[in-house]
Protein backbone atom coordinates (compact mmCIF):
# COMPACT_ATOMS: atom_id res chain seq x y z
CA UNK A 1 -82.16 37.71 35.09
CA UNK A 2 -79.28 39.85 33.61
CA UNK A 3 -77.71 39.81 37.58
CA UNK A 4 -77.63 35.98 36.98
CA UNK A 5 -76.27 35.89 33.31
CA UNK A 6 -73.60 38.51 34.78
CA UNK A 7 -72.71 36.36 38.11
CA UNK A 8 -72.52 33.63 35.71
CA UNK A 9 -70.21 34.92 32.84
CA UNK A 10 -68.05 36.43 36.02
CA UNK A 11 -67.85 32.59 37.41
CA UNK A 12 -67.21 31.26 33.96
CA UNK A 13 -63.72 33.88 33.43
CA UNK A 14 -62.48 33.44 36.88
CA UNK A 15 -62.88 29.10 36.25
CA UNK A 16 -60.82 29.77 32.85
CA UNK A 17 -58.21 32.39 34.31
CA UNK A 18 -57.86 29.95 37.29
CA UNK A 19 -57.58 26.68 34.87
CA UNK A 20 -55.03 28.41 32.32
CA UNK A 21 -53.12 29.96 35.40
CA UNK A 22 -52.74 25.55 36.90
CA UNK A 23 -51.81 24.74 33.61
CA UNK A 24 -49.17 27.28 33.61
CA UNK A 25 -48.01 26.66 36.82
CA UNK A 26 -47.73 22.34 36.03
CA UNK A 27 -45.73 23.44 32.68
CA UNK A 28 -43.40 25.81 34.48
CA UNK A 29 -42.65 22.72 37.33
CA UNK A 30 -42.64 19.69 34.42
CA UNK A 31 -40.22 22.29 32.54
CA UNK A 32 -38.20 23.09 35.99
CA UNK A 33 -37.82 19.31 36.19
CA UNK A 34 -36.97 18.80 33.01
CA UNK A 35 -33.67 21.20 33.47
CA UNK A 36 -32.17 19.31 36.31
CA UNK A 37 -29.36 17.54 35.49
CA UNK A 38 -27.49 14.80 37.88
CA UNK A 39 -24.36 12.66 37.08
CA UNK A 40 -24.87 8.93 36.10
CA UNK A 41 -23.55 6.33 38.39
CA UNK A 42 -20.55 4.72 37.58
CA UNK A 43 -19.80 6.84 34.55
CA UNK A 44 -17.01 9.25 36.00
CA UNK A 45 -13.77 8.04 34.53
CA UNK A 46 -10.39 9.71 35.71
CA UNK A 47 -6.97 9.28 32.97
CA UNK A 48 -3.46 10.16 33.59
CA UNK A 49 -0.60 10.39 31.02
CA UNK A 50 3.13 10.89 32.94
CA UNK A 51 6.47 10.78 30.58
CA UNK A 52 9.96 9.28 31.00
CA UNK A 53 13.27 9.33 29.29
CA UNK A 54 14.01 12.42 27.56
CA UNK A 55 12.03 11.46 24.59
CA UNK A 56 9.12 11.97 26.96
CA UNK A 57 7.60 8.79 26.18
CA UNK A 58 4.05 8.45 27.37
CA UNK A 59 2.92 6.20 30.33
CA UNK A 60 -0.40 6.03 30.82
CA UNK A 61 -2.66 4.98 33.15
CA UNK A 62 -6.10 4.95 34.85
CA UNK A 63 -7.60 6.04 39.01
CA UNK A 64 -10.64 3.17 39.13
CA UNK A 65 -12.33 4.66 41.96
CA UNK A 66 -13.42 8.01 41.81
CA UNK A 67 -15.86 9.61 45.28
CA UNK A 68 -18.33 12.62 44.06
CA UNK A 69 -20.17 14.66 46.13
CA UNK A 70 -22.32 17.53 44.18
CA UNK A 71 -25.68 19.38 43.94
CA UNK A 72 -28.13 18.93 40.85
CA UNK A 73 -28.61 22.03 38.80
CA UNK A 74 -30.33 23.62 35.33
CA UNK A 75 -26.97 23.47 33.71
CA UNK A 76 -24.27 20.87 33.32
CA UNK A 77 -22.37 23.78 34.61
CA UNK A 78 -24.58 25.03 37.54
CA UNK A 79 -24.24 21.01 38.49
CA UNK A 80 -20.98 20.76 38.14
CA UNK A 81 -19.89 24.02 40.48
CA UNK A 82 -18.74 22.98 43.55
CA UNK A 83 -18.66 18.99 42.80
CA UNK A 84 -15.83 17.57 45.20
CA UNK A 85 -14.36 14.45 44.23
CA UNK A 86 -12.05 12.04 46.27
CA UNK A 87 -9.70 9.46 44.11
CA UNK A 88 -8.50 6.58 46.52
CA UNK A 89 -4.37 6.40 45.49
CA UNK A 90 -5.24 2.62 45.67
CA UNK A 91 -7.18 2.53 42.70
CA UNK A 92 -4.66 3.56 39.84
CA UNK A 93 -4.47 1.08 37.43
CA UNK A 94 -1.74 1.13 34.61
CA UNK A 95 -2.12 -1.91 32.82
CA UNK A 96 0.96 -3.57 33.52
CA UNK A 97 0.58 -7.13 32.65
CA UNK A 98 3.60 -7.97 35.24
CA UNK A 99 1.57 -6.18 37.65
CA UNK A 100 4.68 -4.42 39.01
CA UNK A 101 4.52 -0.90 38.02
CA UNK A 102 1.24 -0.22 40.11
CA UNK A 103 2.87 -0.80 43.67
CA UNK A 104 6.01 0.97 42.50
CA UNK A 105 4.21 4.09 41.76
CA UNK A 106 2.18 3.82 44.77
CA UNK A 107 5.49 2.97 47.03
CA UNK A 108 7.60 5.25 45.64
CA UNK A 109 5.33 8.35 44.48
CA UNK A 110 2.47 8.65 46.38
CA UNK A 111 3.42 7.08 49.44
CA UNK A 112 6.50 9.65 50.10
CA UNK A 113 3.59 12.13 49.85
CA UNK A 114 2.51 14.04 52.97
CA UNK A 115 -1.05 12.62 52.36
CA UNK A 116 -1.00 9.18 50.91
CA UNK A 117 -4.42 8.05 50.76
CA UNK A 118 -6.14 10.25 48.27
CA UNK A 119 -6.21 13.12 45.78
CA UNK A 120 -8.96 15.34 46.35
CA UNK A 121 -10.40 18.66 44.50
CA UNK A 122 -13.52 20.68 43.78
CA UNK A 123 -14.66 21.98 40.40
CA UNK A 124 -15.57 25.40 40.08
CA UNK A 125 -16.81 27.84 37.28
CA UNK A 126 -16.42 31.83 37.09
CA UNK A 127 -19.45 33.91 35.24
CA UNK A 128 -17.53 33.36 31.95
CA UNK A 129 -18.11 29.63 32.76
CA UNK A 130 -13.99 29.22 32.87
CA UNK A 131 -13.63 26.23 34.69
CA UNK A 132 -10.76 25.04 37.08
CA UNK A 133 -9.94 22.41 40.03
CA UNK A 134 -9.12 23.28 43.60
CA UNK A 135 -6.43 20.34 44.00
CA UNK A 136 -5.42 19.34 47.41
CA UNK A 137 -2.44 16.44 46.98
CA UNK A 138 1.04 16.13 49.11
CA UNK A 139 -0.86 18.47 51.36
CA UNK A 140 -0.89 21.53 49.13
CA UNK A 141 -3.95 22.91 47.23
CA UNK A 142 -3.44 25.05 44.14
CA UNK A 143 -5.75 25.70 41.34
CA UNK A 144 -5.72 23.84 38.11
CA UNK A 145 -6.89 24.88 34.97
CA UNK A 146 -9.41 22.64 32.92
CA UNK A 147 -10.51 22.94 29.55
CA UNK A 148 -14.04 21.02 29.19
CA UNK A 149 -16.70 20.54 26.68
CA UNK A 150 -19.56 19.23 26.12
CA UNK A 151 -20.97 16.15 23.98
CA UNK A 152 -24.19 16.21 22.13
CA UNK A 153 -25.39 13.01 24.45
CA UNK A 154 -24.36 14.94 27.46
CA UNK A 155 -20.94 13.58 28.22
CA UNK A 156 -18.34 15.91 30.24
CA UNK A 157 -14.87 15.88 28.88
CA UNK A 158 -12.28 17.54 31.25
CA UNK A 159 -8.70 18.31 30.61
CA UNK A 160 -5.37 19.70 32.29
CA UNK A 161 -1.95 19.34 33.03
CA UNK A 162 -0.62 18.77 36.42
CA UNK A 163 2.92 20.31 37.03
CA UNK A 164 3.81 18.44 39.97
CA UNK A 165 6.13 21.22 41.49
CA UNK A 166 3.10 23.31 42.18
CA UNK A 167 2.13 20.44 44.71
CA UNK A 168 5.64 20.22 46.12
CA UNK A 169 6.02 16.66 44.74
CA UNK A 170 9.09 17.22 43.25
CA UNK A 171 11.28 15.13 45.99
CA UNK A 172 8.75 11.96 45.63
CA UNK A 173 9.25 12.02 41.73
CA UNK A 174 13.05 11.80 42.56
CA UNK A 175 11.90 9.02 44.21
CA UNK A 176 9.95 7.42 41.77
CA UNK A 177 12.49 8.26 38.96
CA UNK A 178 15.41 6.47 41.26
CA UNK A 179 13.08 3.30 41.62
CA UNK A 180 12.55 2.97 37.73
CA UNK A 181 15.82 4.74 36.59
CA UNK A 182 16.51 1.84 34.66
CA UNK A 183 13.71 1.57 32.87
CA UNK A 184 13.46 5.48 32.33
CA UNK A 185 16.57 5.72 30.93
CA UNK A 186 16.50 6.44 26.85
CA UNK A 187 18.99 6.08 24.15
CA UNK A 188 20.91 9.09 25.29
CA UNK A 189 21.47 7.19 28.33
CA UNK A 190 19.78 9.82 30.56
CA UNK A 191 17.20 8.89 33.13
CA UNK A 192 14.41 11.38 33.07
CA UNK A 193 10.64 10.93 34.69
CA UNK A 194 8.82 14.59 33.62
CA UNK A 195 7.35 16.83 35.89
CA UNK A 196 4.07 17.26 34.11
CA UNK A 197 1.10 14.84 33.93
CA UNK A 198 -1.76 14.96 31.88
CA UNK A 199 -4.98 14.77 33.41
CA UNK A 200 -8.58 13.77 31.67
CA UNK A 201 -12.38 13.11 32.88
CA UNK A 202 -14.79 12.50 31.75
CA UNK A 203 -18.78 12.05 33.14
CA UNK A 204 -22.07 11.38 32.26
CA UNK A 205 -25.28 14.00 32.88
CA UNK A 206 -28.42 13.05 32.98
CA UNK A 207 -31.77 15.08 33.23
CA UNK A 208 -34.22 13.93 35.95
């Protein structure tokens, strides 16, 4: 009789250790789950902000279409390391309501550009979680510094400034700045189009 009561009480621990261990194990995969972010469809936005005249009045403007390839991670971070984007030059969008300045700066900038079609980068992030862009445009990739935060709902807010020289792309903003020397042209009579543009992004995460 006590062999049974001991068999018994030894079958009883090892169906509690072996219950409490599952239940570990489906907490540990709900809360691995849980972690993951991705990025929301369709919520990448991509802003520019160029100057002119020597007042360095702001133009700004918008790239509609932006192309993200990435891998999910724990961390908006870890997700975002290594994202590569693509931004079709066709897509910028300023706004104009004459609808003229968009195939100027496409004719005239982009398209006396070694590559033409597209600007394209990947994100990366050092231990200290510094984060910058590999940017590949007029056929030259150099690093650019971002600053980025993030929102309470889980939006990504990117930000940097482009200095076009370190892409060689000072020749097609002579270009651009003959085209609309006019209309770049302040009170001091000076036509001016600046070298630096102001770049912002912004995405969505999402935890899947």
């Amino acid at each position: 009789m006590k062999k049974f009561q001991i068999a018994a009480l030894s079958l009883l621990l090892v169906a509690v250790f072996s219950c409490k261990q599952t239940k570990k194990e489906e907490e540990k995969t709900e809360e691995t789950v849980a972690k993951a972010y991705s990025i929301v469809e369709d919520s990448t936005t991509v802003r520019f902000t160029a100057y002119k005249t020597t007042d360095k009045v702001p133009v700004g403007g918008t790239f509609q279409e932006v192309e993200l390839t990435y891998t999910s991670g724990e961390t908006p971070e870890e997700t975002l390391n290594g994202l590569e984007f693509t931004i079709p030059v066709s897509s910028l969008f300023t706004n104009d309501p004459t609808n003229v300045r968009d195939p100027k700066i496409i004719e005239f900038f982009f398209d006396k550009m070694i590559e033409t079609q597209s600007i394209n980068g990947t994100f990366s992030f050092d231990e200290s979680n510094k984060c910058s862009v590999n940017l590949r445009m007029n056929g030259v990739s150099a690093e650019l510094p971002v600053e980025y935060e993030i929102t309470d709902d889980n939006h990504v807010n990117f930000s940097g400034i482009v200095d076009l020289k370190k892409w060689n792309a000072l020749d097609a903003l002579a270009s651009l700045n003959e085209a609309c020397k006019i209309l770049h042209t302040g009170s001091d009579g000076v036509s001016k189009t600046w070298e630096d543009v102001a770049i912002e992004g912004s995405v969505l995460l999402e935890q899947k």
